[in-house]
PDB file of N, CA and C in Angstrom:
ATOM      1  N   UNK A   1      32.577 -14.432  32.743  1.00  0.00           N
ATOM      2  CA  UNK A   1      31.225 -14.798  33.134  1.00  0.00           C
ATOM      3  C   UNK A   1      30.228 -13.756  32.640  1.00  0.00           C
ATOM      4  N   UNK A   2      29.113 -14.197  32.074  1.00  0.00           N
ATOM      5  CA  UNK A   2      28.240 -13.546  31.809  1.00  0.00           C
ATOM      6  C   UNK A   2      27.041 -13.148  32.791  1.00  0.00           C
ATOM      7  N   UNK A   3      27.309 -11.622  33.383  1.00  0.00           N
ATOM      8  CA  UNK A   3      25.938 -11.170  34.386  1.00  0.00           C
ATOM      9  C   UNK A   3      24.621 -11.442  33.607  1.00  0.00           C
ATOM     10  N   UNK A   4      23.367 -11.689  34.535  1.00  0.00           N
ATOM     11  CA  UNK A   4      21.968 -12.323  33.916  1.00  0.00           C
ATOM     12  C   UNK A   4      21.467 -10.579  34.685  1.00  0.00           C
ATOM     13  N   UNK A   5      20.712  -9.910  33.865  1.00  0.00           N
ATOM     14  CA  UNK A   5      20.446  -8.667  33.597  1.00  0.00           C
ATOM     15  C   UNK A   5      18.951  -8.627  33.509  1.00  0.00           C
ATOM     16  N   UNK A   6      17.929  -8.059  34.261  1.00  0.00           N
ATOM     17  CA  UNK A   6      16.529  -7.644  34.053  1.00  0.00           C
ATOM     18  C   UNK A   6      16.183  -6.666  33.639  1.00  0.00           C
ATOM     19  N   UNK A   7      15.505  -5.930  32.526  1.00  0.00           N
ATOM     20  CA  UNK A   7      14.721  -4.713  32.863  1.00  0.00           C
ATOM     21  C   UNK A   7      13.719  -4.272  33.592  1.00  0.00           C
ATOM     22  N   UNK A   8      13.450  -3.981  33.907  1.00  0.00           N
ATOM     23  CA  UNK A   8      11.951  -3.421  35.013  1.00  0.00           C
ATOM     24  C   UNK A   8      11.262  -2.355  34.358  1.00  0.00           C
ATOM     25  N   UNK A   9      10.405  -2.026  33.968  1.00  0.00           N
ATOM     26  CA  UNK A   9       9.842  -0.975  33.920  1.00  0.00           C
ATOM     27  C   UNK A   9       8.366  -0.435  34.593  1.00  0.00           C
ATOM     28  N   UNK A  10       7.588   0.776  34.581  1.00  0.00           N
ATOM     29  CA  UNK A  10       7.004   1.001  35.715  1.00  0.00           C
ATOM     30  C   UNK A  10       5.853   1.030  34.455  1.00  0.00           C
ATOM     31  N   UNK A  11       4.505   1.057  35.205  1.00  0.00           N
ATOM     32  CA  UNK A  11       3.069   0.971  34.719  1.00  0.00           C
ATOM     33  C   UNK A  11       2.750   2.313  33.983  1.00  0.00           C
ATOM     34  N   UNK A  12       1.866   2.444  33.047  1.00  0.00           N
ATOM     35  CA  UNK A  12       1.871   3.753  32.747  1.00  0.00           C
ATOM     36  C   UNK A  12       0.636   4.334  33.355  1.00  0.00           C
ATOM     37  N   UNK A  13       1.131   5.391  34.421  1.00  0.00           N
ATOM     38  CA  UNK A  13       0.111   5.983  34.849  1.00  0.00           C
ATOM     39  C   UNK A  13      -0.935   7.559  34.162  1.00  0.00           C
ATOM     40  N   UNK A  14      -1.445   7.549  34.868  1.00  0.00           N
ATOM     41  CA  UNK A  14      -2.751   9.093  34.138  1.00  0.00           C
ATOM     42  C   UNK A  14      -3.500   8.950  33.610  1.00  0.00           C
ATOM     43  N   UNK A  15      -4.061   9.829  32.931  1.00  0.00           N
ATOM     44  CA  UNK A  15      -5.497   9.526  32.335  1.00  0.00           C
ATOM     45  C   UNK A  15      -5.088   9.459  30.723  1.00  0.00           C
ATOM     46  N   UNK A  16      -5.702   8.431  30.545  1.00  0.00           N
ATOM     47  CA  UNK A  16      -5.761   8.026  29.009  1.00  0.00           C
ATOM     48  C   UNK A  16      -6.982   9.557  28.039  1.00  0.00           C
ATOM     49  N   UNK A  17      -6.284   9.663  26.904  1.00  0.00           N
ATOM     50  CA  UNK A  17      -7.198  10.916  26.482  1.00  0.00           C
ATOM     51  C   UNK A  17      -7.951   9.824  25.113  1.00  0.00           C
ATOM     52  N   UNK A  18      -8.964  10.285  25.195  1.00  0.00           N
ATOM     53  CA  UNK A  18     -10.240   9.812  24.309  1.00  0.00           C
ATOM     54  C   UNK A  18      -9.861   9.707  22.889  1.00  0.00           C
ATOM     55  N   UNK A  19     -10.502   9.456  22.231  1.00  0.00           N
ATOM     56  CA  UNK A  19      -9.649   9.763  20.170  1.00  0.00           C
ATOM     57  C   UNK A  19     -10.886  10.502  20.113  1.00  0.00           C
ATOM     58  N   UNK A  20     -10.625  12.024  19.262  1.00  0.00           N
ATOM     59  CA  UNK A  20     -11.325  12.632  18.729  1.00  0.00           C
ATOM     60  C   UNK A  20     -12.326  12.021  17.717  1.00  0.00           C
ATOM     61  N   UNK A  21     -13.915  12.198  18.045  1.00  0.00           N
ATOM     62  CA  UNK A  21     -14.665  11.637  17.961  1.00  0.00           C
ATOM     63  C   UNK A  21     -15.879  12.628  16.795  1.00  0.00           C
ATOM     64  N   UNK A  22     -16.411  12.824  15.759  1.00  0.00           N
ATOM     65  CA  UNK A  22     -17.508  13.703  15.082  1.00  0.00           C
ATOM     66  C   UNK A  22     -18.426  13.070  15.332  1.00  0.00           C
ATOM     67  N   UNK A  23     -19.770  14.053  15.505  1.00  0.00           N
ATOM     68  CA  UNK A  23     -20.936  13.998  15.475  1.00  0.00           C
ATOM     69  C   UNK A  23     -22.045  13.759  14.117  1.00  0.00           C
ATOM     70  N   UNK A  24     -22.877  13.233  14.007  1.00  0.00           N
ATOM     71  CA  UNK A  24     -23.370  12.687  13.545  1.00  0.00           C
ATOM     72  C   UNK A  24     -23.168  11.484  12.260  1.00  0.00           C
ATOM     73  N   UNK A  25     -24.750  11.270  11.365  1.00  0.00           N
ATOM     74  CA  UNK A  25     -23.634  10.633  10.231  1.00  0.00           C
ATOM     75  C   UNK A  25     -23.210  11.666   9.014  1.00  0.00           C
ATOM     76  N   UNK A  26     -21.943  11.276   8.670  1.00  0.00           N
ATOM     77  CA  UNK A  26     -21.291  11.691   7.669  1.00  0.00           C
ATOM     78  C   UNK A  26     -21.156  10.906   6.472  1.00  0.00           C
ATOM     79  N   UNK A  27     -21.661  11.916   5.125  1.00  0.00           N
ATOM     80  CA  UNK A  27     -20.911  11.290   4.202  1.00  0.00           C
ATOM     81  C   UNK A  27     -20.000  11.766   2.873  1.00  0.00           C
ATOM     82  N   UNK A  28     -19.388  11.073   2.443  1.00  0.00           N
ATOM     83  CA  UNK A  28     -18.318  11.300   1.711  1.00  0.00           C
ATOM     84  C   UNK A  28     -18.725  12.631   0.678  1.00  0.00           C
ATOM     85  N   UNK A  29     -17.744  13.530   0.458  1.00  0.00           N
ATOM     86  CA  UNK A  29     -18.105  14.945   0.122  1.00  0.00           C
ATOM     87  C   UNK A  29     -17.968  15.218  -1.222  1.00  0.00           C
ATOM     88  N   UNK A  30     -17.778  13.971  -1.846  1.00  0.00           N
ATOM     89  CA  UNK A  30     -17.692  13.975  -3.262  1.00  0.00           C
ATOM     90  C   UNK A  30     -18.939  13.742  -3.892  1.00  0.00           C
ATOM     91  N   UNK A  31     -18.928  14.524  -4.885  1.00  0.00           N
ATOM     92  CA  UNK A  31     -20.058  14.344  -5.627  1.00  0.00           C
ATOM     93  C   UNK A  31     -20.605  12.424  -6.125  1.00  0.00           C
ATOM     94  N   UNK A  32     -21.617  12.705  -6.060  1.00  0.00           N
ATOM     95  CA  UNK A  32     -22.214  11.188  -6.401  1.00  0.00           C
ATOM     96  C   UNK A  32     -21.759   9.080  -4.975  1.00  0.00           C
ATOM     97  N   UNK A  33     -20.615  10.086  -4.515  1.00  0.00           N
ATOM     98  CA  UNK A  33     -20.418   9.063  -3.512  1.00  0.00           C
ATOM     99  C   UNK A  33     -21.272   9.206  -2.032  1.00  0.00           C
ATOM    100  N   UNK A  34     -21.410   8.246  -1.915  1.00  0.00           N
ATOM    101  CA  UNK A  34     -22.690   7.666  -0.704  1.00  0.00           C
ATOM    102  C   UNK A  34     -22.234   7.045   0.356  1.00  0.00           C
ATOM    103  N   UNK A  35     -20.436   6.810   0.536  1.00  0.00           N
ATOM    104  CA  UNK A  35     -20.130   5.972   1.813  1.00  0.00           C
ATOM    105  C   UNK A  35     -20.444   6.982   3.125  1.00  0.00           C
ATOM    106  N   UNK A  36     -20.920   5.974   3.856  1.00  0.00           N
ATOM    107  CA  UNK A  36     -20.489   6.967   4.862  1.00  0.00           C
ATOM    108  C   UNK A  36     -19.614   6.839   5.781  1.00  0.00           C
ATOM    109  N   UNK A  37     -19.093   7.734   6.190  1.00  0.00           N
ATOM    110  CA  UNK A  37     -17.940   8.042   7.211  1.00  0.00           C
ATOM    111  C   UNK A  37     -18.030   7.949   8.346  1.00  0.00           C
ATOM    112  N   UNK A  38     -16.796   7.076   8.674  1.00  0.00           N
ATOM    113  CA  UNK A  38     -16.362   6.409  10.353  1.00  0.00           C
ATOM    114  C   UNK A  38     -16.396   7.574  11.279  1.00  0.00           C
ATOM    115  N   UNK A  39     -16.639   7.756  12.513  1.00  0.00           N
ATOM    116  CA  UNK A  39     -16.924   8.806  13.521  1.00  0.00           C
ATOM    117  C   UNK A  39     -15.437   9.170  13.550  1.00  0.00           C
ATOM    118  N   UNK A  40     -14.944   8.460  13.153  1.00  0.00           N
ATOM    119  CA  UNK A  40     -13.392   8.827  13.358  1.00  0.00           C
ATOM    120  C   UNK A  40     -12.364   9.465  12.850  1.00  0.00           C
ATOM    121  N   UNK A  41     -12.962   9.380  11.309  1.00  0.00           N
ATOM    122  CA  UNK A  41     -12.496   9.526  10.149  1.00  0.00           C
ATOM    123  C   UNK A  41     -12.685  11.396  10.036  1.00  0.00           C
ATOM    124  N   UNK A  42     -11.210  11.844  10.109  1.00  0.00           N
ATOM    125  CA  UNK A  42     -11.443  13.673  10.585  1.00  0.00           C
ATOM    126  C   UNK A  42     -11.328  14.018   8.640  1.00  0.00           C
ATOM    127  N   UNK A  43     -11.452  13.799   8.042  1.00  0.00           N
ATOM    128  CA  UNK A  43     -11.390  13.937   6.116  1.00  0.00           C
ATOM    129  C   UNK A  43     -13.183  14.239   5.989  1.00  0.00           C
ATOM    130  N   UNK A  44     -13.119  14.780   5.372  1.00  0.00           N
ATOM    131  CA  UNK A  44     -14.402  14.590   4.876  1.00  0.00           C
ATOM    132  C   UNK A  44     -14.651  14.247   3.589  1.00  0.00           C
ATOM    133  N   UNK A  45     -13.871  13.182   3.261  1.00  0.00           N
ATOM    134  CA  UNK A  45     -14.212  12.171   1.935  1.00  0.00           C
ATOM    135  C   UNK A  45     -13.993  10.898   2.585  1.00  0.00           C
ATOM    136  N   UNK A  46     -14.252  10.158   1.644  1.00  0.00           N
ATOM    137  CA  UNK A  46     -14.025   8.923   2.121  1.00  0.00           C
ATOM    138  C   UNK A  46     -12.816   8.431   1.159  1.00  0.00           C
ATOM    139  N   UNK A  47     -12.348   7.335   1.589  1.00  0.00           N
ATOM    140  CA  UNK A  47     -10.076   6.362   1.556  1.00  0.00           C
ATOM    141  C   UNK A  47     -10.415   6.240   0.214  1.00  0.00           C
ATOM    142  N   UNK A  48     -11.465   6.110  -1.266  1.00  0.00           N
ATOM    143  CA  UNK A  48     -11.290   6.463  -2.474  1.00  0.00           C
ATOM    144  C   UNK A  48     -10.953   7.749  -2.396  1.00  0.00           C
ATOM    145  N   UNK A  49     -11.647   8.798  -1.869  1.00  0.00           N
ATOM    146  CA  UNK A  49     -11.715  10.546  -2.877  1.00  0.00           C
ATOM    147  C   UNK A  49     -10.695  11.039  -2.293  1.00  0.00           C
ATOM    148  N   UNK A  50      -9.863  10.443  -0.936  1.00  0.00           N
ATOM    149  CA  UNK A  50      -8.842  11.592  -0.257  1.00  0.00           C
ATOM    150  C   UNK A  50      -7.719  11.439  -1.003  1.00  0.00           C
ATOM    151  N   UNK A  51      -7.178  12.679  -0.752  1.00  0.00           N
ATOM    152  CA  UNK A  51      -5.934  12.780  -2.114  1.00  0.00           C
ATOM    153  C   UNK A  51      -4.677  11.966  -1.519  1.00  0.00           C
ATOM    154  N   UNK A  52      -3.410  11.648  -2.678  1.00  0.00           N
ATOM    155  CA  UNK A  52      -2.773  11.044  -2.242  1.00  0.00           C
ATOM    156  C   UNK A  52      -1.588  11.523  -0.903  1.00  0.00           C
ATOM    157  N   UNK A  53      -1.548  11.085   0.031  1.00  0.00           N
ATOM    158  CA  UNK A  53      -0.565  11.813   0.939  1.00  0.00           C
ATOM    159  C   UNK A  53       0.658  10.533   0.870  1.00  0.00           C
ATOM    160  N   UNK A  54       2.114  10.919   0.861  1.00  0.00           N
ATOM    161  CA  UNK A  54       3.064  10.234   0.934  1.00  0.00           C
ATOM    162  C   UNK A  54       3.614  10.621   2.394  1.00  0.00           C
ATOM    163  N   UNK A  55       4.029   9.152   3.041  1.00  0.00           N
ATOM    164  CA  UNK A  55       4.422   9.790   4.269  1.00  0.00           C
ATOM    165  C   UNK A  55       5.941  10.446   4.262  1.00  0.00           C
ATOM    166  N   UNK A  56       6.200  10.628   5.310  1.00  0.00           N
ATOM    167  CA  UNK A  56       7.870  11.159   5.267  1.00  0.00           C
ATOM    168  C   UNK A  56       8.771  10.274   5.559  1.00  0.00           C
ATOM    169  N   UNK A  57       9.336  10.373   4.398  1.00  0.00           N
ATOM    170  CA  UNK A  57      10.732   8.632   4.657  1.00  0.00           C
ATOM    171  C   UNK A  57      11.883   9.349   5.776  1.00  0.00           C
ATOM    172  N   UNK A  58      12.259   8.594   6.948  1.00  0.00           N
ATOM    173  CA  UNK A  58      13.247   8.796   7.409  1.00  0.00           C
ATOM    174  C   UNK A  58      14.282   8.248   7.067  1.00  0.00           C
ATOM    175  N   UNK A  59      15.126   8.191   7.644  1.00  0.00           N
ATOM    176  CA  UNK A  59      16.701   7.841   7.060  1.00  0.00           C
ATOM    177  C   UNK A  59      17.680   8.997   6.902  1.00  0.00           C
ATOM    178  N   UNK A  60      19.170   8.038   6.871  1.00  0.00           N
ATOM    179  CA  UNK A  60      20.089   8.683   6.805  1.00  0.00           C
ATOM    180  C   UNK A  60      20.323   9.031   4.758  1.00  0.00           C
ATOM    181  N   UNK A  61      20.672  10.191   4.536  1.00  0.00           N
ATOM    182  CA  UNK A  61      21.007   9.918   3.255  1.00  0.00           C
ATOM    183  C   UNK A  61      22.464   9.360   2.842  1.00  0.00           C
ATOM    184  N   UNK A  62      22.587   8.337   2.145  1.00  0.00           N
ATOM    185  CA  UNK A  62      24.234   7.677   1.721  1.00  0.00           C
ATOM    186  C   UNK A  62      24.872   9.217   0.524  1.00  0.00           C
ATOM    187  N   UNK A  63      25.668   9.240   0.869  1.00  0.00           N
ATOM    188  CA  UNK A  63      26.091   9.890   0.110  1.00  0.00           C
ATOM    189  C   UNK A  63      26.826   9.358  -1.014  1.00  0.00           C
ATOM    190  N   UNK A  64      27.249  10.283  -2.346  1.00  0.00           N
ATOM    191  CA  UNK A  64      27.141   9.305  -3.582  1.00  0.00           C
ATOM    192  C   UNK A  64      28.750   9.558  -3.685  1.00  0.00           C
ATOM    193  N   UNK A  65      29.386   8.375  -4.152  1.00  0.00           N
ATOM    194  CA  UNK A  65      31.001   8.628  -4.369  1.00  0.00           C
ATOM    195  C   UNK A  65      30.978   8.392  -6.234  1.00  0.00           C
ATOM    196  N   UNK A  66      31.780   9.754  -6.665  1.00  0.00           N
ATOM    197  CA  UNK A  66      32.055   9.421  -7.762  1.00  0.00           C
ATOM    198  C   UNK A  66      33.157   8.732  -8.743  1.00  0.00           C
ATOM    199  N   UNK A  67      33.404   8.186  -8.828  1.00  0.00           N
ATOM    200  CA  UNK A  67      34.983   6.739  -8.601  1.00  0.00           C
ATOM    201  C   UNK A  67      35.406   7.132 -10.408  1.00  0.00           C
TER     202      UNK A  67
END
């Protein structure tokens, strides 16, 4: 027989923290560009001029068999 199984879990309590927020308007720090920048946006270029970032691949590595 198969038991019928619930999870429960509880509410998340505390205080929620704000998203870091900049002051005034900003704009993109490259020469000749004019966007301006989201209050949010902590770069001071704008998603053309910021350089490329690759994220970090997780995973297991396979290891290689030589046959």
């Amino acid at each position: 027989m198969t038991e019928n199984t619930t999870l429960v879990g509880s509410k998340v309590s505390g205080r929620r923290r704000r998203p870091k927020a900049f002051d005034g308007v900003r704009i993109c720090a490259d020469m000749g560009c004019e966007t301006r920048l989201s209050r949010y946006n902590r770069n001071g270029t704008c998603y053309m001029h910021s350089p490329i970032v690759f994220p970090r691949v997780r995973g297991r590595d396979v290891p290689v068999i030589d046959v």
